[in-house]
Every structure is written in structure tokens, then in C-alpha cells.
PDB file of N, CA and C in Angstrom:
ATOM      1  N   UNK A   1      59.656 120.875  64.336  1.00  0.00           N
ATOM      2  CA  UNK A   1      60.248 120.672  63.032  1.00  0.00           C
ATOM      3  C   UNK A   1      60.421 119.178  62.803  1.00  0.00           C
ATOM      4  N   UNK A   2      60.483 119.078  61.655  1.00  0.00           N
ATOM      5  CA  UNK A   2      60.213 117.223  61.095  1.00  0.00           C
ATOM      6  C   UNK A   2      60.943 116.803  60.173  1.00  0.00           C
ATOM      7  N   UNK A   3      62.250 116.477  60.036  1.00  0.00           N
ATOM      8  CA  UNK A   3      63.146 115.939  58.894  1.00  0.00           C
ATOM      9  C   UNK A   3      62.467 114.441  58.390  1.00  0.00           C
ATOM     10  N   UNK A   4      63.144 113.914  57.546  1.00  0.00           N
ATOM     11  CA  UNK A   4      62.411 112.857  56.759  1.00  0.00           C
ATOM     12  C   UNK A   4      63.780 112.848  55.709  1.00  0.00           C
ATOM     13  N   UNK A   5      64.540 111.361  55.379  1.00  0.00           N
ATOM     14  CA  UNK A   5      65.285 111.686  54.339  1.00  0.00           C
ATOM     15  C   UNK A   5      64.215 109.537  53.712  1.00  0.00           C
ATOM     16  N   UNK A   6      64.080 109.418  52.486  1.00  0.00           N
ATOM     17  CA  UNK A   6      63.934 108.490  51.853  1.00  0.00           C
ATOM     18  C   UNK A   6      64.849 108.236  50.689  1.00  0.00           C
ATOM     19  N   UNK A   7      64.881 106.552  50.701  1.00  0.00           N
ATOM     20  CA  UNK A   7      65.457 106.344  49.512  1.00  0.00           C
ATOM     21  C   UNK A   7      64.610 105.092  48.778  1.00  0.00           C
ATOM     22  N   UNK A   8      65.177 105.042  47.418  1.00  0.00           N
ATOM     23  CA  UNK A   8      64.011 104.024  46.779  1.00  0.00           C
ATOM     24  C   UNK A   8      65.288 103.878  45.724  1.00  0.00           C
ATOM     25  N   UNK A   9      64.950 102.289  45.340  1.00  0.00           N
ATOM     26  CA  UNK A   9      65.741 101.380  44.426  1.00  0.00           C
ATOM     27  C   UNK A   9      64.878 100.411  43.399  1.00  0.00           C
ATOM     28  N   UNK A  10      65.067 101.255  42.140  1.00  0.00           N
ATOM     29  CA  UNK A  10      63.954 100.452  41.115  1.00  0.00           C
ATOM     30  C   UNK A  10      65.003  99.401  40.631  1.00  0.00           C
ATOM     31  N   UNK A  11      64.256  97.978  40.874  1.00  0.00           N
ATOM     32  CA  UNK A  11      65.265  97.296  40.364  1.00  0.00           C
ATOM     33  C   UNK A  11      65.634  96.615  39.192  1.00  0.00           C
ATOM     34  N   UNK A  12      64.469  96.868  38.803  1.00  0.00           N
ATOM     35  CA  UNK A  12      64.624  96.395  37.037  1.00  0.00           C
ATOM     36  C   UNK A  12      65.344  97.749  35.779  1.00  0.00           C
ATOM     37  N   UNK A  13      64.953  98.664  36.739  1.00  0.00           N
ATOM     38  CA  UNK A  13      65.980  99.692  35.911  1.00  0.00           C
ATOM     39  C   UNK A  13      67.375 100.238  36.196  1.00  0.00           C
ATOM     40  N   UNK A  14      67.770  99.680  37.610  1.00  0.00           N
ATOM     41  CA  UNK A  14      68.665  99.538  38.255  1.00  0.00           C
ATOM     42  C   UNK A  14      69.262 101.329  39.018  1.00  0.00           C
ATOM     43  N   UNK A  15      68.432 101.799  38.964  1.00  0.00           N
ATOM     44  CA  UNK A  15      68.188 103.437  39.616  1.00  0.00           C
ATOM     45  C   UNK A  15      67.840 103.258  40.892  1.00  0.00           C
ATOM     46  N   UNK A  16      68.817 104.419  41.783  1.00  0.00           N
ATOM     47  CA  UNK A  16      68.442 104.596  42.965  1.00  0.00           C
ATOM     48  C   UNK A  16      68.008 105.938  43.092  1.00  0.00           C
ATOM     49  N   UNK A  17      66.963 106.551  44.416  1.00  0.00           N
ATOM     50  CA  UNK A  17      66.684 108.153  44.042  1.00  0.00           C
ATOM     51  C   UNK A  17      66.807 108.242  45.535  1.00  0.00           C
ATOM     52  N   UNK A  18      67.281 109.536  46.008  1.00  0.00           N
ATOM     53  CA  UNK A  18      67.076 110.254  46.999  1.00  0.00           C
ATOM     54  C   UNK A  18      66.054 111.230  47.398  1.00  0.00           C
ATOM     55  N   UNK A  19      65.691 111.612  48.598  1.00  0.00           N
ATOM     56  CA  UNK A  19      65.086 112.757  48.547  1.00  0.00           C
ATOM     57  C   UNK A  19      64.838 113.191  50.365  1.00  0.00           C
ATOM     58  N   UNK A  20      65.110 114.672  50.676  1.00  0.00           N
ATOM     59  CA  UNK A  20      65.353 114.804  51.752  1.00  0.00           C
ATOM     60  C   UNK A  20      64.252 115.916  52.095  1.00  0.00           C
ATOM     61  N   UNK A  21      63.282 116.062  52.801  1.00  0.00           N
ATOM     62  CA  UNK A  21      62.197 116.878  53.194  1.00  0.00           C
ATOM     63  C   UNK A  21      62.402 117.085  54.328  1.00  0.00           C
ATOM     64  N   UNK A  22      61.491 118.688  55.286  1.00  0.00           N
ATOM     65  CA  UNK A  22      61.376 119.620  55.740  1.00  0.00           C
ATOM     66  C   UNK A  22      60.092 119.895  56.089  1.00  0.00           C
ATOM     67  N   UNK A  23      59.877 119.958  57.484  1.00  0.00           N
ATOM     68  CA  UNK A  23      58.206 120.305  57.875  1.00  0.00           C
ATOM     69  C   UNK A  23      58.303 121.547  58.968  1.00  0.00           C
ATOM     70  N   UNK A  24      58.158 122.326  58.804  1.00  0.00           N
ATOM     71  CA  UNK A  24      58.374 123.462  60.105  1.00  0.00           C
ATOM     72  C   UNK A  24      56.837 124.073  60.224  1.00  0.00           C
ATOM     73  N   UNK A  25      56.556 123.939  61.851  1.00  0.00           N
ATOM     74  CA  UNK A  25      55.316 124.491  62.042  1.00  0.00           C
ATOM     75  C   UNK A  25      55.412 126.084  62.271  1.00  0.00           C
ATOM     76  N   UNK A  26      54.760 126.967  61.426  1.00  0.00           N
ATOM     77  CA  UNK A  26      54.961 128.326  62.021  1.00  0.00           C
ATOM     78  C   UNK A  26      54.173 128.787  63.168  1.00  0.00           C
ATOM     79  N   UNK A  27      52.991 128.311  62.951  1.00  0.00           N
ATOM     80  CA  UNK A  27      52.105 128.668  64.415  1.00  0.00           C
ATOM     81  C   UNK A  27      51.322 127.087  64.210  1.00  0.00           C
ATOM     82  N   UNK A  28      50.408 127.101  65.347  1.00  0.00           N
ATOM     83  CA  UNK A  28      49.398 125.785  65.251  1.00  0.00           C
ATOM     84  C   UNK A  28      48.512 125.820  64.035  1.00  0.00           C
ATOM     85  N   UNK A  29      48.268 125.074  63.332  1.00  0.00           N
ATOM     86  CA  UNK A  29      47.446 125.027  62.139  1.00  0.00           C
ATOM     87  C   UNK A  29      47.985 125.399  61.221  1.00  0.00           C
ATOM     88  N   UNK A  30      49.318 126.122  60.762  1.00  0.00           N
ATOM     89  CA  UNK A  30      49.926 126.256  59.726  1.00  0.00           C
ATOM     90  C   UNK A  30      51.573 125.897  59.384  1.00  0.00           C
ATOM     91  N   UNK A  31      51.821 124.755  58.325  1.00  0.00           N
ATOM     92  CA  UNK A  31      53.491 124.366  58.451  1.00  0.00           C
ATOM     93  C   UNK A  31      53.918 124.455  57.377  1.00  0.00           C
ATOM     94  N   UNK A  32      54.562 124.807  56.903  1.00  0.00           N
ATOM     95  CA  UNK A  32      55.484 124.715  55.517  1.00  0.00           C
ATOM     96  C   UNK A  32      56.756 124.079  55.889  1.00  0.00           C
ATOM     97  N   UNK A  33      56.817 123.756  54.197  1.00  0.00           N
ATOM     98  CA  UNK A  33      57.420 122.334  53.528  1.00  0.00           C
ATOM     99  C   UNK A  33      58.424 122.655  52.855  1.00  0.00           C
ATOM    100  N   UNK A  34      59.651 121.883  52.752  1.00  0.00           N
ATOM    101  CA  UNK A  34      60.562 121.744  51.620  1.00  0.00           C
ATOM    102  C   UNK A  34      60.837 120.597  51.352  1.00  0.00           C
ATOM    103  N   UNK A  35      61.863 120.574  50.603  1.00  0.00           N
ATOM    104  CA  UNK A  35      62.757 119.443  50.231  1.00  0.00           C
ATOM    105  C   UNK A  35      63.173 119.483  48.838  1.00  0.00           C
ATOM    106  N   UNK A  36      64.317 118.575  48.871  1.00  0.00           N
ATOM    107  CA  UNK A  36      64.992 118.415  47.511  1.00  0.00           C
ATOM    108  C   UNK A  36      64.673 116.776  47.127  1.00  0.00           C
ATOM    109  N   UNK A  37      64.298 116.937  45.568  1.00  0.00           N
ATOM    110  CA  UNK A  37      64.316 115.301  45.194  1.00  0.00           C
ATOM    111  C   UNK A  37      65.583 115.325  44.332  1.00  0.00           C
ATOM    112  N   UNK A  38      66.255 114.083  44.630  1.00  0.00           N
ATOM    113  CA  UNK A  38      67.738 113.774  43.787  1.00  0.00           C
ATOM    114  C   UNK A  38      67.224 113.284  42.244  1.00  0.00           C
ATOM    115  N   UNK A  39      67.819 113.467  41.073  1.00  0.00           N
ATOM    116  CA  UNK A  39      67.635 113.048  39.660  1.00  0.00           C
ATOM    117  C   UNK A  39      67.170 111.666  39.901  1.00  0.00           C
ATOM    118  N   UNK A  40      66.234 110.976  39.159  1.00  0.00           N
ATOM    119  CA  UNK A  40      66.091 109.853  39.024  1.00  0.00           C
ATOM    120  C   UNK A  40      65.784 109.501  37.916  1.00  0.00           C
ATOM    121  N   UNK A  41      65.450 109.992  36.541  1.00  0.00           N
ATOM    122  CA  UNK A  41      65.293 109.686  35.410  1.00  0.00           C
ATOM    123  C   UNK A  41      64.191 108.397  35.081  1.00  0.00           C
ATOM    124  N   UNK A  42      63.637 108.385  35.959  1.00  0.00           N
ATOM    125  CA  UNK A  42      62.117 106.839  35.479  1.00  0.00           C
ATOM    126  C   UNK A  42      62.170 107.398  35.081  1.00  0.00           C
ATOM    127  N   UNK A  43      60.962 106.819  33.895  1.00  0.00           N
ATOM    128  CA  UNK A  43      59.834 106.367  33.138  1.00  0.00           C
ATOM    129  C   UNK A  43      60.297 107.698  32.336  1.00  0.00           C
ATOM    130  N   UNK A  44      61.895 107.973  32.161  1.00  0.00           N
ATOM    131  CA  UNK A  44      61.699 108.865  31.015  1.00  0.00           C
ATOM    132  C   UNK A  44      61.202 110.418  31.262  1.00  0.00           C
ATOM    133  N   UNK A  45      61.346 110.217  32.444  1.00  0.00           N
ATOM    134  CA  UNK A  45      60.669 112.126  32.652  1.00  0.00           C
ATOM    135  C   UNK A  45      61.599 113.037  32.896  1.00  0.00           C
ATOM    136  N   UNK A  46      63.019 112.805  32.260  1.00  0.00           N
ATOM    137  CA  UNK A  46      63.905 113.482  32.336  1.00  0.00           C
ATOM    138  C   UNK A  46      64.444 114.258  33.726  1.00  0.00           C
ATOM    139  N   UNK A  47      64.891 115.283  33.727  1.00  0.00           N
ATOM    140  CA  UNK A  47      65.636 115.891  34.494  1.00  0.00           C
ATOM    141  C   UNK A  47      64.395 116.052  36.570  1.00  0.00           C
ATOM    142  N   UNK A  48      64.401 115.099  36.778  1.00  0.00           N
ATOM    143  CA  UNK A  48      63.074 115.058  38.144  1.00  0.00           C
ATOM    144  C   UNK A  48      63.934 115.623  39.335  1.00  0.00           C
ATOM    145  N   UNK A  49      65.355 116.263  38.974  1.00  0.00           N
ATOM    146  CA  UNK A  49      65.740 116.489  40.402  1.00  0.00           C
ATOM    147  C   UNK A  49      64.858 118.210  40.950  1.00  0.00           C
ATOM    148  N   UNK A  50      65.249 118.421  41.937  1.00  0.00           N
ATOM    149  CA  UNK A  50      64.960 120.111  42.338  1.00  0.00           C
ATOM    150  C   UNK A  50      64.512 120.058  43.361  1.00  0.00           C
ATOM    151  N   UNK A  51      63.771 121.272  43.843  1.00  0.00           N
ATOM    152  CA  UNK A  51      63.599 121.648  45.463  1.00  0.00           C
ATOM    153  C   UNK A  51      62.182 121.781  45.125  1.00  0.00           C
ATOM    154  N   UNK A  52      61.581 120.951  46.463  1.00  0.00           N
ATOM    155  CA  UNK A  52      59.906 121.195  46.150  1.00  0.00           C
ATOM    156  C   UNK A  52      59.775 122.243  47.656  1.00  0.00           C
ATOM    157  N   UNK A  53      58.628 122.918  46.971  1.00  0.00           N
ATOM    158  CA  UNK A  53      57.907 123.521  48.159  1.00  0.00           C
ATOM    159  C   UNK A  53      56.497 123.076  48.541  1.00  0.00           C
ATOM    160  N   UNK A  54      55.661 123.347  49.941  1.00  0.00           N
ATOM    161  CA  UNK A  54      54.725 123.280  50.175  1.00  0.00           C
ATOM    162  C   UNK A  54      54.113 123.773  51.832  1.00  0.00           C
ATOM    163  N   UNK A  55      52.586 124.067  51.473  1.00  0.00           N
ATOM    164  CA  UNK A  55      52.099 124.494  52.797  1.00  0.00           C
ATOM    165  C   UNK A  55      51.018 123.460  53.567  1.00  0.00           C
ATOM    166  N   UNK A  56      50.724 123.334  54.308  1.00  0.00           N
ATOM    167  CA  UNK A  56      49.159 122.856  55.149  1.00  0.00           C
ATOM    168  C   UNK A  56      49.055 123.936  55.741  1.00  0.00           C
ATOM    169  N   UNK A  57      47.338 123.873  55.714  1.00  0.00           N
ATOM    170  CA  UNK A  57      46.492 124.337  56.767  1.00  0.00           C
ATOM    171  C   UNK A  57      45.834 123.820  57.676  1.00  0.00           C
ATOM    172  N   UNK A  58      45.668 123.914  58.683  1.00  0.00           N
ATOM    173  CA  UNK A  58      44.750 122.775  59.392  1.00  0.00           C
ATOM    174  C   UNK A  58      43.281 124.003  59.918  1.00  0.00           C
ATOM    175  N   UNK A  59      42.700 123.830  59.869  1.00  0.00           N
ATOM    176  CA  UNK A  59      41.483 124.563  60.243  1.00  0.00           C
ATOM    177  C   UNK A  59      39.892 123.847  60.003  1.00  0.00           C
ATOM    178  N   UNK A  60      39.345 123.890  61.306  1.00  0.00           N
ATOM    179  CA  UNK A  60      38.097 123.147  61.447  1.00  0.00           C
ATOM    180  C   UNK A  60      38.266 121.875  61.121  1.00  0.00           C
ATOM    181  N   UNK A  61      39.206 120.985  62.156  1.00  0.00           N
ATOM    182  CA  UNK A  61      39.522 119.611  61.771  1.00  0.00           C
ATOM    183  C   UNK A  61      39.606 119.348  60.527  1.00  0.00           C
ATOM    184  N   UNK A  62      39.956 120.189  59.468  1.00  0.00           N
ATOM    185  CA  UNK A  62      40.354 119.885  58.174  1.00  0.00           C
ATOM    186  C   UNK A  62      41.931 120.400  57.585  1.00  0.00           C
ATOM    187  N   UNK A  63      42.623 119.678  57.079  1.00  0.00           N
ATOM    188  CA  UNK A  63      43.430 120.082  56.485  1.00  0.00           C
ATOM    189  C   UNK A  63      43.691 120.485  54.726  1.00  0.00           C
ATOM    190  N   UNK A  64      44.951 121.176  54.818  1.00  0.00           N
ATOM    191  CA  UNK A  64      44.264 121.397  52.984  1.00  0.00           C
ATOM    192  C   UNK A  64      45.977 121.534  52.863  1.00  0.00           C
ATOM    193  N   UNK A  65      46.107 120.869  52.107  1.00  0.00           N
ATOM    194  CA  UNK A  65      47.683 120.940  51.738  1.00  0.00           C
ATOM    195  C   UNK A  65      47.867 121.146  50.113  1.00  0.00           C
ATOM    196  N   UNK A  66      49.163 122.026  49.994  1.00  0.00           N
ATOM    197  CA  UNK A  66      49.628 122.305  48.485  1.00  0.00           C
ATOM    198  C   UNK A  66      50.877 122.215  48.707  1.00  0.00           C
ATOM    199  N   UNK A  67      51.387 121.660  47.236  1.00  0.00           N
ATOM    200  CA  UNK A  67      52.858 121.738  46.927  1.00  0.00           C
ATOM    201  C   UNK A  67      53.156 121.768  45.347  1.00  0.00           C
ATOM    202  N   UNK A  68      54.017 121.862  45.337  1.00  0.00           N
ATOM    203  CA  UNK A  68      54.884 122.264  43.566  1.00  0.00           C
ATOM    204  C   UNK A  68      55.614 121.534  43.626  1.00  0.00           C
ATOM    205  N   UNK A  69      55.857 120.680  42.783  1.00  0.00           N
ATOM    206  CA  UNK A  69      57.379 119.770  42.098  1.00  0.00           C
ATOM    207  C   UNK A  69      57.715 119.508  41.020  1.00  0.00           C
ATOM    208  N   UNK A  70      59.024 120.530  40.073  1.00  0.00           N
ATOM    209  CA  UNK A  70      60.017 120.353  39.491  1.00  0.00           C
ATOM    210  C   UNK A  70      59.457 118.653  38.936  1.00  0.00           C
ATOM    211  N   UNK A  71      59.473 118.472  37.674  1.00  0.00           N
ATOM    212  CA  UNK A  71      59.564 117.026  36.633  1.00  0.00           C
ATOM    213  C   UNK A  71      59.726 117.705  34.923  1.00  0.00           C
ATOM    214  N   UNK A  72      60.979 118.510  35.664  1.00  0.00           N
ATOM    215  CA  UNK A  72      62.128 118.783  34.609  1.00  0.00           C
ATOM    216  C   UNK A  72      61.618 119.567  33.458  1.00  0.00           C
ATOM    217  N   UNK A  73      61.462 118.801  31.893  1.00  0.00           N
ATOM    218  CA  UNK A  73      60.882 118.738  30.734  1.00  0.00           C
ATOM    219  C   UNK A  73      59.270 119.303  30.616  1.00  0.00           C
ATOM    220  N   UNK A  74      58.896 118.245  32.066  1.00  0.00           N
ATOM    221  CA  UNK A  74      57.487 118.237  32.267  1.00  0.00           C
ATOM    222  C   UNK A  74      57.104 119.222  32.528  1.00  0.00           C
ATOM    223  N   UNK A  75      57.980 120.380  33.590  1.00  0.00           N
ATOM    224  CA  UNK A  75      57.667 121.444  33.793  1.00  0.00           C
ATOM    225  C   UNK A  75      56.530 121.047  35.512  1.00  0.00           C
ATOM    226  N   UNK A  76      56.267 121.680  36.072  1.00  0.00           N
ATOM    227  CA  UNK A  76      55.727 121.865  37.416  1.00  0.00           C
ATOM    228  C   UNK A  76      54.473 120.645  38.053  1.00  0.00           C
ATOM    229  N   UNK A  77      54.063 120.815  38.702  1.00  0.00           N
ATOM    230  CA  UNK A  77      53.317 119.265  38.962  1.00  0.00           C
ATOM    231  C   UNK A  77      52.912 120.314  40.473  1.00  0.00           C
ATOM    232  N   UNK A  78      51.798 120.925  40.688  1.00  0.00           N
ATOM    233  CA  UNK A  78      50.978 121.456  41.681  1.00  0.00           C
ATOM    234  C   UNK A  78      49.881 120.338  42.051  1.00  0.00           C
ATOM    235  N   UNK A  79      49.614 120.361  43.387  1.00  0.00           N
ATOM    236  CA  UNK A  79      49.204 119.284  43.679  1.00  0.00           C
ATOM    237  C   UNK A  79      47.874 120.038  45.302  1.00  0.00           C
ATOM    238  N   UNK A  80      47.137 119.818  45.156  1.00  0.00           N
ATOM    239  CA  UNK A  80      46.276 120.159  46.401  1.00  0.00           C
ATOM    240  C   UNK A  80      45.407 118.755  47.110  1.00  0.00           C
ATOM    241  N   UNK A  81      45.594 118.816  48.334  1.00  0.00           N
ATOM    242  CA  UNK A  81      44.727 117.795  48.871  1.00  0.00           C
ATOM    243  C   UNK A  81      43.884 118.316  50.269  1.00  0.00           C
ATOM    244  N   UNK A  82      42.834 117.712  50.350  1.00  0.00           N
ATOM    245  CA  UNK A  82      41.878 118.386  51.502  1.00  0.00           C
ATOM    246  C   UNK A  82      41.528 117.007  52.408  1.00  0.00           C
ATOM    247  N   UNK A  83      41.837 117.272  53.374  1.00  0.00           N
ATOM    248  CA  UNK A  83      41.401 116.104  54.567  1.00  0.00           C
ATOM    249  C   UNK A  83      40.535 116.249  55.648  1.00  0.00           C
ATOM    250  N   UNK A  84      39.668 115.411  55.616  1.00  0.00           N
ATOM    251  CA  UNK A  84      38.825 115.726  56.835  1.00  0.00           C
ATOM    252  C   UNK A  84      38.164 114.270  57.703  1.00  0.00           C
ATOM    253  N   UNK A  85      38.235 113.950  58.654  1.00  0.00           N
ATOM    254  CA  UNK A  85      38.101 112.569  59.516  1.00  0.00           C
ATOM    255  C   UNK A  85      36.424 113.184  59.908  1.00  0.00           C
ATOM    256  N   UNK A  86      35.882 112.214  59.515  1.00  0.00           N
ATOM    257  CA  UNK A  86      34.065 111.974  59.905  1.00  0.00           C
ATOM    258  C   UNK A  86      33.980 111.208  61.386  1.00  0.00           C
TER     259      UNK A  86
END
């Protein structure tokens, strides 16, 4: 299991944001994800706090990761990425 807490300080808008994530391996090659991001209100995208989820796969030296994140107004933000080292 893999905690992770970050913080970030925009300084011209004078906002600080939190956010605290979650990595748990269920077996080898497969881990799911959480975490919560704290409100931060940039660039105007209103309400950005909530709980994200997500999975990896790792299979045939490749990985393939998905997650969902809450940007309020914006409504959901799904995200997939595929990795593979040559």
C-alpha cells in the first residue's frame, strides 16, 4: 500500500490546495486508487474538491491506467493512459 499526501501554493492567486491519495495492490499486476482533492477554485473551475477513483493494470510489461475526477460544474474528467518501456 502507498500513501502520498501533496500540497501546492499558487502564488499570484494566493490559493493553497490539498490532496491526499491511496494505492493498494490487490494481486500483482492489478492496484486501485483513491484519494480526495481539497477545493481549490483555479482558473475558475469552481467547486474541484471530491474523491477520485482509479485502477492500473500491468500486463505484458504494459500498463494501462484509468481514473475519474470530480471538476465540480465541469462535471467528470476520465482519463486513460497506456505505458510501455521499448
Amino acid at each position: 500500500m502507498n500513501l502520498a499526501l501533496d500540497a501546492s501554493r499558487l502564488v499570484h492567486d494566493g490559493e493553497t490546495s490539498f490532496s491526499v491519495g491511496s494505492e493498494y495492490a490487490v494481486m500483482p499486476g492489478l492496484s486501485l486508487r483513491s484519494g480526495y482533492m481539497a477545493e481549490t477554485g483555479a482558473a475558475g473551475l469552481g467547486n474541484g474538491a471530491g474523491f477520485n477513483a482509479g485502477v492500473g493494470i500491468m500486463l505484458m510489461d504494459a500498463r494501462l491506467d484509468y481514473a475519474v475526477t470530480p471538476f465540480g460544474e465541469l462535471g467528470n474528467a476520465q482519463r486513460i493512459s497506456l505505458k510501455k518501456k521499448f
